[in-house]
Protein backbone atom coordinates (compact mmCIF):
# COMPACT_ATOMS: atom_id res chain seq x y z
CA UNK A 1 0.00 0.00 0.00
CA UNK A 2 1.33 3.27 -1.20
CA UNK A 3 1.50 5.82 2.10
CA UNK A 4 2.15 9.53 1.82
CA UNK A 5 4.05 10.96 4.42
CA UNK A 6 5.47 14.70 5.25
CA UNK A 7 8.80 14.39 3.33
CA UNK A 8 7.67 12.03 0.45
CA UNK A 9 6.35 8.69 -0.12
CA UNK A 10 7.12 4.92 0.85
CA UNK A 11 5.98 1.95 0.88
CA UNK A 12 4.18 0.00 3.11
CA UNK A 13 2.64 -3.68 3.83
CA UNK A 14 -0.81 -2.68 5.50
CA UNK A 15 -3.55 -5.21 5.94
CA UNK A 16 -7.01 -4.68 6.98
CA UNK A 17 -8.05 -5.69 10.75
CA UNK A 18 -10.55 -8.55 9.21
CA UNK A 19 -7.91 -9.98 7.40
CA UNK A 20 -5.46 -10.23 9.98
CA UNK A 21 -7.58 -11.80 12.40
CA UNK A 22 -8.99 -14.06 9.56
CA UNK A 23 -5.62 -15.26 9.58
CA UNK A 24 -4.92 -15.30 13.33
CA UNK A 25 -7.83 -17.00 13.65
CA UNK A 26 -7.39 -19.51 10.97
CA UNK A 27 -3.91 -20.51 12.11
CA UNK A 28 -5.25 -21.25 15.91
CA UNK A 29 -7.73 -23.27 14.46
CA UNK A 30 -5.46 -25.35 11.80
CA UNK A 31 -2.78 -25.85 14.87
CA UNK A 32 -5.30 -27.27 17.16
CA UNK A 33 -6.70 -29.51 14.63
CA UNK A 34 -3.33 -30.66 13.46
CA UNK A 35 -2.46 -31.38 17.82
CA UNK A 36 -5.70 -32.84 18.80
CA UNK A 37 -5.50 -35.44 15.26
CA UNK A 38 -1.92 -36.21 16.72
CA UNK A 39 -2.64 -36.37 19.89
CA UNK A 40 -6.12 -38.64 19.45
CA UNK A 41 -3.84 -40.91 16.62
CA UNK A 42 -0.89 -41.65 19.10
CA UNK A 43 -3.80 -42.57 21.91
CA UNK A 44 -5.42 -44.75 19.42
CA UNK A 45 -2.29 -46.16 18.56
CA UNK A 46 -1.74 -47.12 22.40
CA UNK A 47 -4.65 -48.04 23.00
CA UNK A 48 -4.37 -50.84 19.70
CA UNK A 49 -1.27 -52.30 20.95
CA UNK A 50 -2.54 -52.66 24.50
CA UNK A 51 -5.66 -54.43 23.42
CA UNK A 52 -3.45 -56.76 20.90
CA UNK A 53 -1.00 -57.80 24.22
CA UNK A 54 -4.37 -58.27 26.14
CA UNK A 55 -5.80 -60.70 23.58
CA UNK A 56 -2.42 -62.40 23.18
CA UNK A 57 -1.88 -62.66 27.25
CA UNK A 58 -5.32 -64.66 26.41
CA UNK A 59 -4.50 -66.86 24.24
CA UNK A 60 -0.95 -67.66 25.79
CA UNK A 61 -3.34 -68.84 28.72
CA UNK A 62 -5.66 -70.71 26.76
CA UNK A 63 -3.19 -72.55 25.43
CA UNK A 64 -1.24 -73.03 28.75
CA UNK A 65 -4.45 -74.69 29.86
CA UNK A 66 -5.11 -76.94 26.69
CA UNK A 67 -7.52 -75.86 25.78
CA UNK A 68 -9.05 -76.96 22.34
CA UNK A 69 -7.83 -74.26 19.52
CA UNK A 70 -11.93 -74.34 18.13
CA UNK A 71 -12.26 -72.72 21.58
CA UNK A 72 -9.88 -70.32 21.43
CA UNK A 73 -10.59 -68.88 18.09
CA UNK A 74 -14.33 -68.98 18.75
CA UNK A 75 -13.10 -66.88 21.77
CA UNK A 76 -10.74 -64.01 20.30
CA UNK A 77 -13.83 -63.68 17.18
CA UNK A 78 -15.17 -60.82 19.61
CA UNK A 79 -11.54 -59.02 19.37
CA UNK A 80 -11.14 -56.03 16.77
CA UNK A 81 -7.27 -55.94 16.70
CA UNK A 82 -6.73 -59.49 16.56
CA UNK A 83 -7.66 -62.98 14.60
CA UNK A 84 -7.24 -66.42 15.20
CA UNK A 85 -7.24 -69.10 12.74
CA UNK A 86 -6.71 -72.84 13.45
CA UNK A 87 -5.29 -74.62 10.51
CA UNK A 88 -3.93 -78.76 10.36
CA UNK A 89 -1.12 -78.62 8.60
CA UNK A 90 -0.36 -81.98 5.81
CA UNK A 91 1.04 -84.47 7.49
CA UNK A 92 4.91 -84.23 7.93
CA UNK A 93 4.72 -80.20 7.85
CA UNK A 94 4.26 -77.70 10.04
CA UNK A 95 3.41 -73.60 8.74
CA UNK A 96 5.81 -71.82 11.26
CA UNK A 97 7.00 -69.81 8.39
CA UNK A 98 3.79 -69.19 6.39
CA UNK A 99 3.80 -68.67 2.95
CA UNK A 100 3.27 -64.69 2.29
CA UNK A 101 0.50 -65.89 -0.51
CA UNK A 102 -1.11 -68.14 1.83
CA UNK A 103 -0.53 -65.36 4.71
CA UNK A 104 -0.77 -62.38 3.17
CA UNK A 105 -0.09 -60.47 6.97
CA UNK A 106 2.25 -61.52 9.44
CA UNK A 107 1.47 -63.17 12.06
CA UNK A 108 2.12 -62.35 15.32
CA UNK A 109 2.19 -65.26 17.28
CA UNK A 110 2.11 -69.33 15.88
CA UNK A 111 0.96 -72.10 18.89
CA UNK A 112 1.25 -75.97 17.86
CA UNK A 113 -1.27 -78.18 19.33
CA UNK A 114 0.71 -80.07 21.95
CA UNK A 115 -1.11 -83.17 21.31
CA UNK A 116 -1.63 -82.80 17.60
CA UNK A 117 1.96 -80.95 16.32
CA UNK A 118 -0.06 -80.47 13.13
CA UNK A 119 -2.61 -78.33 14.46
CA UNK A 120 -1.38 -75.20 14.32
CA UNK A 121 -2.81 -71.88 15.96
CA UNK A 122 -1.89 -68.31 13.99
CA UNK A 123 -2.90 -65.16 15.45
CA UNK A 124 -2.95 -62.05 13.53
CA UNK A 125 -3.00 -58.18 14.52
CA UNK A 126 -5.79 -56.31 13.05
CA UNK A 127 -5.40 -52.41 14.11
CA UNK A 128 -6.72 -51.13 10.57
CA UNK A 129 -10.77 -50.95 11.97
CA UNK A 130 -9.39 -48.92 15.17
CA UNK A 131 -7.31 -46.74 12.58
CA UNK A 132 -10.33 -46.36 10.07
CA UNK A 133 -12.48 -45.68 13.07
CA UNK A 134 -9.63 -43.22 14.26
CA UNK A 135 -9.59 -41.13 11.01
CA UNK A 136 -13.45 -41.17 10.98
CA UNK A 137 -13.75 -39.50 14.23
CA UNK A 138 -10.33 -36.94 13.00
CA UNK A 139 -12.71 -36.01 10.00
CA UNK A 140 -15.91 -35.26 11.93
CA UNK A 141 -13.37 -33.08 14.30
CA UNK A 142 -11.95 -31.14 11.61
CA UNK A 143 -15.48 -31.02 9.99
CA UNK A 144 -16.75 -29.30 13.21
CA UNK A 145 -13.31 -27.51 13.31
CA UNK A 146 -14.46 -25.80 9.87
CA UNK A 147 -17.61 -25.32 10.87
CA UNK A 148 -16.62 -23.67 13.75
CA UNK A 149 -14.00 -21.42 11.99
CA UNK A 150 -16.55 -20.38 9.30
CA UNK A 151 -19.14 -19.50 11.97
CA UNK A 152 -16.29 -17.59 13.86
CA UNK A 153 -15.21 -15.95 10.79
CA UNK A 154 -18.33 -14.55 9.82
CA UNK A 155 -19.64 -13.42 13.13
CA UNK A 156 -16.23 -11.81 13.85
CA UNK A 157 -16.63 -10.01 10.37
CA UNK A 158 -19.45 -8.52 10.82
CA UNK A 159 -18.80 -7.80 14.75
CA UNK A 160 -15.32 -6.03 13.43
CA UNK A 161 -16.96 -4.26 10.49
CA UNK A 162 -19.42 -2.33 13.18
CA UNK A 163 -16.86 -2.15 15.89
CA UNK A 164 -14.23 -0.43 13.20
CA UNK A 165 -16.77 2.27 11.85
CA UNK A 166 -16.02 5.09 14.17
CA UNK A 167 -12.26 4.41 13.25
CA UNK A 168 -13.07 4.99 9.65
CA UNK A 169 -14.38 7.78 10.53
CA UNK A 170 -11.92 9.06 12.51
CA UNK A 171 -9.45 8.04 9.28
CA UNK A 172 -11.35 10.36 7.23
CA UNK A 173 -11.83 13.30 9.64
CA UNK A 174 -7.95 13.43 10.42
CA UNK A 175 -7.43 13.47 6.38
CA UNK A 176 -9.51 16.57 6.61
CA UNK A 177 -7.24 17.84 9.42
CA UNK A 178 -4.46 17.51 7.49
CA UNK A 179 -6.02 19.80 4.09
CA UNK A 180 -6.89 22.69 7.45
CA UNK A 181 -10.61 21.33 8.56
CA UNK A 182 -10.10 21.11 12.23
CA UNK A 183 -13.48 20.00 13.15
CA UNK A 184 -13.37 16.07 13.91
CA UNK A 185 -17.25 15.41 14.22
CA UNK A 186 -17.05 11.34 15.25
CA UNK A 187 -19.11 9.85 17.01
CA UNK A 188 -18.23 8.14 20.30
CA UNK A 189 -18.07 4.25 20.75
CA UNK A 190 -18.86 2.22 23.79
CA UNK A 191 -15.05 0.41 23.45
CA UNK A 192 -13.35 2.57 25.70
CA UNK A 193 -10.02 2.36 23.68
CA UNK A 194 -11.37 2.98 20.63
CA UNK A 195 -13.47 6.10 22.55
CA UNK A 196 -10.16 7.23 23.78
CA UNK A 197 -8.42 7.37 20.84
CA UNK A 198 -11.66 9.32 19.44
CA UNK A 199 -11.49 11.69 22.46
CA UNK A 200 -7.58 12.52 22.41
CA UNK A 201 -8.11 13.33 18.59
CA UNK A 202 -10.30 15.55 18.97
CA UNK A 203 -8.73 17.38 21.48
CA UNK A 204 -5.65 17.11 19.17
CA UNK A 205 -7.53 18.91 16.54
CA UNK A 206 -8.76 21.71 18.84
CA UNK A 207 -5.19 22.44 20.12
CA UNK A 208 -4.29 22.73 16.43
CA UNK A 209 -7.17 24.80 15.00
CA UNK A 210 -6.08 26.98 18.39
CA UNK A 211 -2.34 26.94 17.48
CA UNK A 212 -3.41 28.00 14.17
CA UNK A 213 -5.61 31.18 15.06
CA UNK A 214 -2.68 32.19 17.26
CA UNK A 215 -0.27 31.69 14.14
CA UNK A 216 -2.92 33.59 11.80
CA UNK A 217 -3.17 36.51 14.56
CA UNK A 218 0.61 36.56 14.93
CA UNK A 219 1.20 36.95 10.69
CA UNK A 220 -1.54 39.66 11.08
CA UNK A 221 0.62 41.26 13.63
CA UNK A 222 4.13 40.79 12.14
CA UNK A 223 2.78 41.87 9.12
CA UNK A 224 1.42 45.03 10.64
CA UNK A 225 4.05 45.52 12.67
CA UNK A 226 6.24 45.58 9.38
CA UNK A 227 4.14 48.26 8.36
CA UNK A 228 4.62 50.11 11.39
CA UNK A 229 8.35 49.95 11.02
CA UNK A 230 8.18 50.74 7.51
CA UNK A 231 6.43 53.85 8.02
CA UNK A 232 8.56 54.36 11.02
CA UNK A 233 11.58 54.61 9.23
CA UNK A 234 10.35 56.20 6.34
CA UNK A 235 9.18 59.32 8.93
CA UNK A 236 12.86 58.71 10.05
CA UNK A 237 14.22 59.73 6.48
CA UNK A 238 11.85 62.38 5.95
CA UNK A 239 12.04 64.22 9.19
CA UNK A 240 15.63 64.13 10.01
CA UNK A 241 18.01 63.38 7.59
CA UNK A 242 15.64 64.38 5.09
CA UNK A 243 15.74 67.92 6.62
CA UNK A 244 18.96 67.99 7.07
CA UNK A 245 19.42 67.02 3.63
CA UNK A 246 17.52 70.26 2.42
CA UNK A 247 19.41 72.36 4.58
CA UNK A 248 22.69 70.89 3.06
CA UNK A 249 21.53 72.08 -0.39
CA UNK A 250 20.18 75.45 0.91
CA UNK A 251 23.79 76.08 2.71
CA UNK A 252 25.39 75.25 -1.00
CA UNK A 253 22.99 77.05 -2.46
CA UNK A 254 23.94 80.25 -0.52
CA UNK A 255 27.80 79.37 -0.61
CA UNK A 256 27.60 80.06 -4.50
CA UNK A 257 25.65 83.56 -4.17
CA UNK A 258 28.38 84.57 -1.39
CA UNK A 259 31.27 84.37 -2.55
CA UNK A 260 33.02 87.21 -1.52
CA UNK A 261 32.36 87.01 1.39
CA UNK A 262 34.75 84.90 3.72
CA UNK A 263 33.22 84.84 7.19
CA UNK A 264 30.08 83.83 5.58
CA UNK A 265 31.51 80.70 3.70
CA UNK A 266 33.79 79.73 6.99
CA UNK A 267 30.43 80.04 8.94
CA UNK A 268 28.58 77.74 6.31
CA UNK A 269 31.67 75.10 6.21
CA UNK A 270 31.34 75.23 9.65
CA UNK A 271 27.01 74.62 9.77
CA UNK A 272 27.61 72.09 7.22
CA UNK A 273 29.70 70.06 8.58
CA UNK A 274 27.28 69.87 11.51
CA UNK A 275 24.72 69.11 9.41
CA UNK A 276 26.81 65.46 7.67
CA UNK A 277 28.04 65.14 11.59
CA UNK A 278 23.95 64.85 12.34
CA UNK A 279 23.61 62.50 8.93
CA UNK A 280 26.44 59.42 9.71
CA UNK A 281 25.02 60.49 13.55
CA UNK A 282 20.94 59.11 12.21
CA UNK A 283 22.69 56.88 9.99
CA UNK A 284 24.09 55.09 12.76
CA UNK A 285 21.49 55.02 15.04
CA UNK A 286 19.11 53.69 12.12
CA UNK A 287 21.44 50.76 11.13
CA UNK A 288 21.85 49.74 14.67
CA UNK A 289 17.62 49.86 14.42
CA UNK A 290 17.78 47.44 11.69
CA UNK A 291 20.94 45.54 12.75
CA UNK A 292 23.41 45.77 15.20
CA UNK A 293 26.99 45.68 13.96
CA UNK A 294 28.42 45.63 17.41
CA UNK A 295 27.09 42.38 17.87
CA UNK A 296 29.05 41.37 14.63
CA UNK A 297 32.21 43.06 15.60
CA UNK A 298 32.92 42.92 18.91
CA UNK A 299 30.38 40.23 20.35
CA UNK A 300 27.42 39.95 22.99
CA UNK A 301 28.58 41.13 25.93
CA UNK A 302 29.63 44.38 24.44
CA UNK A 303 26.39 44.43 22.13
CA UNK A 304 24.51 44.16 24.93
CA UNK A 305 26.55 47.13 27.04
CA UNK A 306 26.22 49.41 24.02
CA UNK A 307 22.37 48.82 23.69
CA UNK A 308 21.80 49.21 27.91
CA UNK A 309 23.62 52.25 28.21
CA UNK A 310 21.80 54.03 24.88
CA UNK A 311 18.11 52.81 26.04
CA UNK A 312 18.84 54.24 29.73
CA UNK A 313 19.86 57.61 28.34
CA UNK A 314 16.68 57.79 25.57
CA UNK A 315 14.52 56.37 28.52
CA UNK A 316 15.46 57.85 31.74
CA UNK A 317 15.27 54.54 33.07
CA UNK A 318 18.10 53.63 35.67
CA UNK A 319 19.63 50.12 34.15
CA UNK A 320 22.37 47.92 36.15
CA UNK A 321 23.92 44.88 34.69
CA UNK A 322 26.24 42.15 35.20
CA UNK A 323 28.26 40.55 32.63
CA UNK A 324 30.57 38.27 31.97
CA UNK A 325 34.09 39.79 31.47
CA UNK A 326 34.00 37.77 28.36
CA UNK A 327 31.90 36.42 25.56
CA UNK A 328 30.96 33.15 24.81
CA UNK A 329 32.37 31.90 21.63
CA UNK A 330 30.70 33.68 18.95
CA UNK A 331 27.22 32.42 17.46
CA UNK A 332 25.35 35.03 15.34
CA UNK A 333 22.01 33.38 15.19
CA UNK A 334 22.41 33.05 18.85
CA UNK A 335 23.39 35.94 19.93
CA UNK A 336 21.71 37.37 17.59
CA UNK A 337 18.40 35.60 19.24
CA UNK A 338 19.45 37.19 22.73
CA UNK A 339 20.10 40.40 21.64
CA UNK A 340 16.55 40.92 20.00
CA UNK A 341 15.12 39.17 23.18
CA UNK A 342 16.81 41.88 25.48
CA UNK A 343 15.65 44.17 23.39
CA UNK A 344 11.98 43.27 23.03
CA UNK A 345 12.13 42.84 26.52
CA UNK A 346 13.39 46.49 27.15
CA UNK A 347 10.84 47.73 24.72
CA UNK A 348 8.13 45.93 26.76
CA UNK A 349 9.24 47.74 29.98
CA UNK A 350 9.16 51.53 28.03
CA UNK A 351 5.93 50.93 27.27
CA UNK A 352 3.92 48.71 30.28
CA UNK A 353 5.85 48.30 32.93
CA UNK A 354 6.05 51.91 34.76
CA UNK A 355 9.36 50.94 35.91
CA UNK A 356 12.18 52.96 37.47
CA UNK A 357 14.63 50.24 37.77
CA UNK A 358 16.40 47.95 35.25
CA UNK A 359 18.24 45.13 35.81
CA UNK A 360 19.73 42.79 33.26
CA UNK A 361 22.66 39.88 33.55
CA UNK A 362 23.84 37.41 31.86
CA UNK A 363 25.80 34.06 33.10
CA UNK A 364 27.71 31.36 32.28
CA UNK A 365 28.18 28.10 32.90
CA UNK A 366 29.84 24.70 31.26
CA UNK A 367 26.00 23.83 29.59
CA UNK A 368 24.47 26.67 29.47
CA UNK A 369 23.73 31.02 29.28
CA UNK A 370 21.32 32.61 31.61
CA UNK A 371 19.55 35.27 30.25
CA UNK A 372 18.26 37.50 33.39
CA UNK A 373 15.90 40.98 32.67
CA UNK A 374 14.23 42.33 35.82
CA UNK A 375 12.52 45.48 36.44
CA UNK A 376 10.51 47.41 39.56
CA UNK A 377 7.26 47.70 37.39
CA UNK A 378 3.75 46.52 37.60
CA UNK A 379 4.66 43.00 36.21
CA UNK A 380 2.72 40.96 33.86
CA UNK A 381 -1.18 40.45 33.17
CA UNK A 382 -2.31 36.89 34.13
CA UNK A 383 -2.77 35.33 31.15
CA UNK A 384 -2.10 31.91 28.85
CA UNK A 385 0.95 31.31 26.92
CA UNK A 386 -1.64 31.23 23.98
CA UNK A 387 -2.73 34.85 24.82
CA UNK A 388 0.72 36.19 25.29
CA UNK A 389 0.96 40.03 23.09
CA UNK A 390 3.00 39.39 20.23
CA UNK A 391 6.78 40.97 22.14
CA UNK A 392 5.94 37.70 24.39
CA UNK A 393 5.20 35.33 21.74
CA UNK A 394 8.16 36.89 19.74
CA UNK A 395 10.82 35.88 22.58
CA UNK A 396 9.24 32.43 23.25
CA UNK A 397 9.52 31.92 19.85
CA UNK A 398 13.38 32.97 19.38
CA UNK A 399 14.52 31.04 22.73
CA UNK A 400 12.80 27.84 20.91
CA UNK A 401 14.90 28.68 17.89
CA UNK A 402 17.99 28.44 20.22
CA UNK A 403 16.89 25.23 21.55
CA UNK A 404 16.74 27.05 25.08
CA UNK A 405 13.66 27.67 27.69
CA UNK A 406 11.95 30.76 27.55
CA UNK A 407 9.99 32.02 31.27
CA UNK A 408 8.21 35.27 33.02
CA UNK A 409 7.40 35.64 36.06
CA UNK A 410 6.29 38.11 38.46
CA UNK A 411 7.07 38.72 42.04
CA UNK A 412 6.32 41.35 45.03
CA UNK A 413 8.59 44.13 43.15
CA UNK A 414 7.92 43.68 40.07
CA UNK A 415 8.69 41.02 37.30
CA UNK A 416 11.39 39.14 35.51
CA UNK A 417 12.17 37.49 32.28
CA UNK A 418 14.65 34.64 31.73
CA UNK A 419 16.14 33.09 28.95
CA UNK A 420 17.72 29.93 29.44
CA UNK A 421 20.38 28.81 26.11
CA UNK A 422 22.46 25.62 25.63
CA UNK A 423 25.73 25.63 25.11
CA UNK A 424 27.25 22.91 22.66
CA UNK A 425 31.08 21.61 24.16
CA UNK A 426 33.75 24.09 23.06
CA UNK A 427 31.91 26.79 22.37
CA UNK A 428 31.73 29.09 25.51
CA UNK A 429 34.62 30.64 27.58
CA UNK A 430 33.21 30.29 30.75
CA UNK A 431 34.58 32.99 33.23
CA UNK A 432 33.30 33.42 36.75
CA UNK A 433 34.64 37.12 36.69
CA UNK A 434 31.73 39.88 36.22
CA UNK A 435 31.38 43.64 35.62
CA UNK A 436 28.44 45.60 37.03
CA UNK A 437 27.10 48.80 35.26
């Protein structure tokens, strides 16, 4: 059976439930037949060659006691498994080694007449009726035996058939999970495995119709938030360099209609180099917006330093930190992840937390980098990881990217963010030495 998967296709041997149990079922029954004929065969077998030594203990007696062999083969007539036959042999003969065509079986035991040595006694086994009647009875069992099985068979078909509908479907309600129709409307089944699988689907399908609102509302949200930065730095470019811009070209234009006049020019070198100061100045401060090449150059710690020291000066919010006196061997996506948490995080306390304090550190260890942010603000609204604001969801979503733990918190003086980050062997330069600033 042909199964598509995530990645591609492969193939696989599937069977249906019926037919697997046909064939359970069908190879109980065929190995108990096969026993019980063996077993019922040997017994008969027994049971043959203990009647044959009874009836030839009987004879050996009858003989013992002389009496006449008419007697003794009218006697054994009413044994199955063995015959007698008195026969006078010619005179001057005797038939202790019969003839095959005048004996056609073996026989099994030979007595001479002690009177008459030619009257002879032969006694032959006979076990084929108790075989024949052996085989009979192994026919009528495996006759019942199918029987049986077919009656089986056919009530456990159509008991499987109605016991396997609400898996069917359940088949065809998770294929319409998987083209985006979330709604797995199944009805329940008295099995209580089958009505637990049933169950946990469907909550399966809820938790994934809810991850996917939250993934919808988030792309909503990036994609405004694009928009916001867009027209953010697009009022960037207008209003300041833009305007300085002009001004450049006004100061040139004046240059060339004063030009004999020196303290004029000097004065307009002077305003204009203010003016390019002011440009690489917004330049700066919008690359380190849209990327920060500290982090590139001179690693996380410092990054980190940089940014703290510039949002405390915009904000007039009192940060303190402690860092490691040196980086961990340099990871861009990682550190890259940790910058933009600290940074989301910082943003989140401008603009919610009311705070007055800001503390931030970062720690090593042989596994592992702490990421600590706490502030002296109101703390965080009581809410579900699936409600988080999309700064929240944003940081969650880059510590998962780092293969780290992402947590918040709140506590009597405010709240705190951590950011938990393996580190793979050889990659950090652990240093118990810190800097606060």
């Amino acid at each position: 059976m042909l199964t598509k998967i995530h990645y591609g296709f492969r193939y696989e041997r599937t069977m249906k439930a019926t037919s697997r149990i046909t064939l359970t079922i069908t190879g109980i029954y065929l190995i108990s037949g096969i026993v019980l004929a063996f077993i019922m065969y040997s017994q008969a077998t027994k049971d043959v060659a203990t009647e044959i030594n009874a009836s030839l203990a009987l004879a050996d007696a009858l003989v013992e006691q002389n009496v006449d062999f008419a007697t003794i083969e009218a006697a054994l007539q009413h044994s199955r498994h063995l015959t007698a036959l008195a026969i006078d042999s010619p005179a001057g003969s005797t038939l202790n080694s019969p003839d095959a065509s005048f004996f056609p079986v073996e026989p099994v035991s030979v007595f001479s007449h002690p009177e008459d040595p030619r009257r002879q006694l032969f006694l032959f086994a006979n076990p084929a009726a108790e075989r024949e009647e052996i085989l009979t009875t192994v026919y009528q069992v495996f006759g019942l035996l199918a029987i049986s099985l077919l009656f089986t068979l056919s009530v456990m078909h159509i008991v499987v058939q109605s016991r396997m509908k609400p898996l069917q479907a359940l088949s065809s309600a998770l294929s319409k999970v998987a083209k985006g129709n979330y709604r797995v409307d199944v009805e329940h089944s008295d099995i209580e495995e089958i009505d637990s699988v049933v169950t946990h689907t469907q909550l399966m399908a809820s938790a994934l119709e809810e991850r996917e609102n939250k993934v919808q509302q988030l792309r909503n949200k990036l994609a405004s938030l694009q928009e916001h930065e867009r027209q953010n730095l697009a009022r960037e470019l207008h209003d300041n360099l833009g305007q300085l811009v002009t001004g450049i070209r006004v100061q040139s234009y004046m240059l060339r209609q004063q030009t004999q006049s020196p303290k004029f020019i000097e004065r307009t070198a002077t305003l204009l180099g203010e003016q390019c100061a002011e440009i690489q100045s917004g330049i700066r401060q919008l690359v380190n917006k849209l990327y920060p090449v500290t982090l590139n150059k001179m690693g996380l710690v410092s990054a980190l330093r940089e940014m703290l020291e510039r949002w405390s000066e915009i904000h007039n919010i009192a940060v303190t930190c402690s860092l490691p006196d040196l980086s961990p061997e340099k990871n861009i996506e990682r550190d890259m992840h940790l910058y933009r948490i600290t940074q989301e995080a910082l943003s989140n306390v401008s603009r919610h937390a009311h705070a007055s304090k800001v503390h931030v550190s970062l720690t090593l260890t042989q596994n592992a980098m702490t990421l600590n942010i706490t502030d002296n603000g109101t703390g965080f609204a009581e809410q579900s990881e699936c409600s988080d604001g999309l700064g929240l969801a944003s940081m969650r979503d880059r510590a998962r990217l780092t293969g780290g733990h992402f947590a918040k918190d709140n506590f009597e003086e405010g709240a705190r963010i951590q950011v938990v980050v393996p580190l793979t062997a050889g990659t950090e330069k652990s240093s118990h030495a810190h800097i606060t600033c």
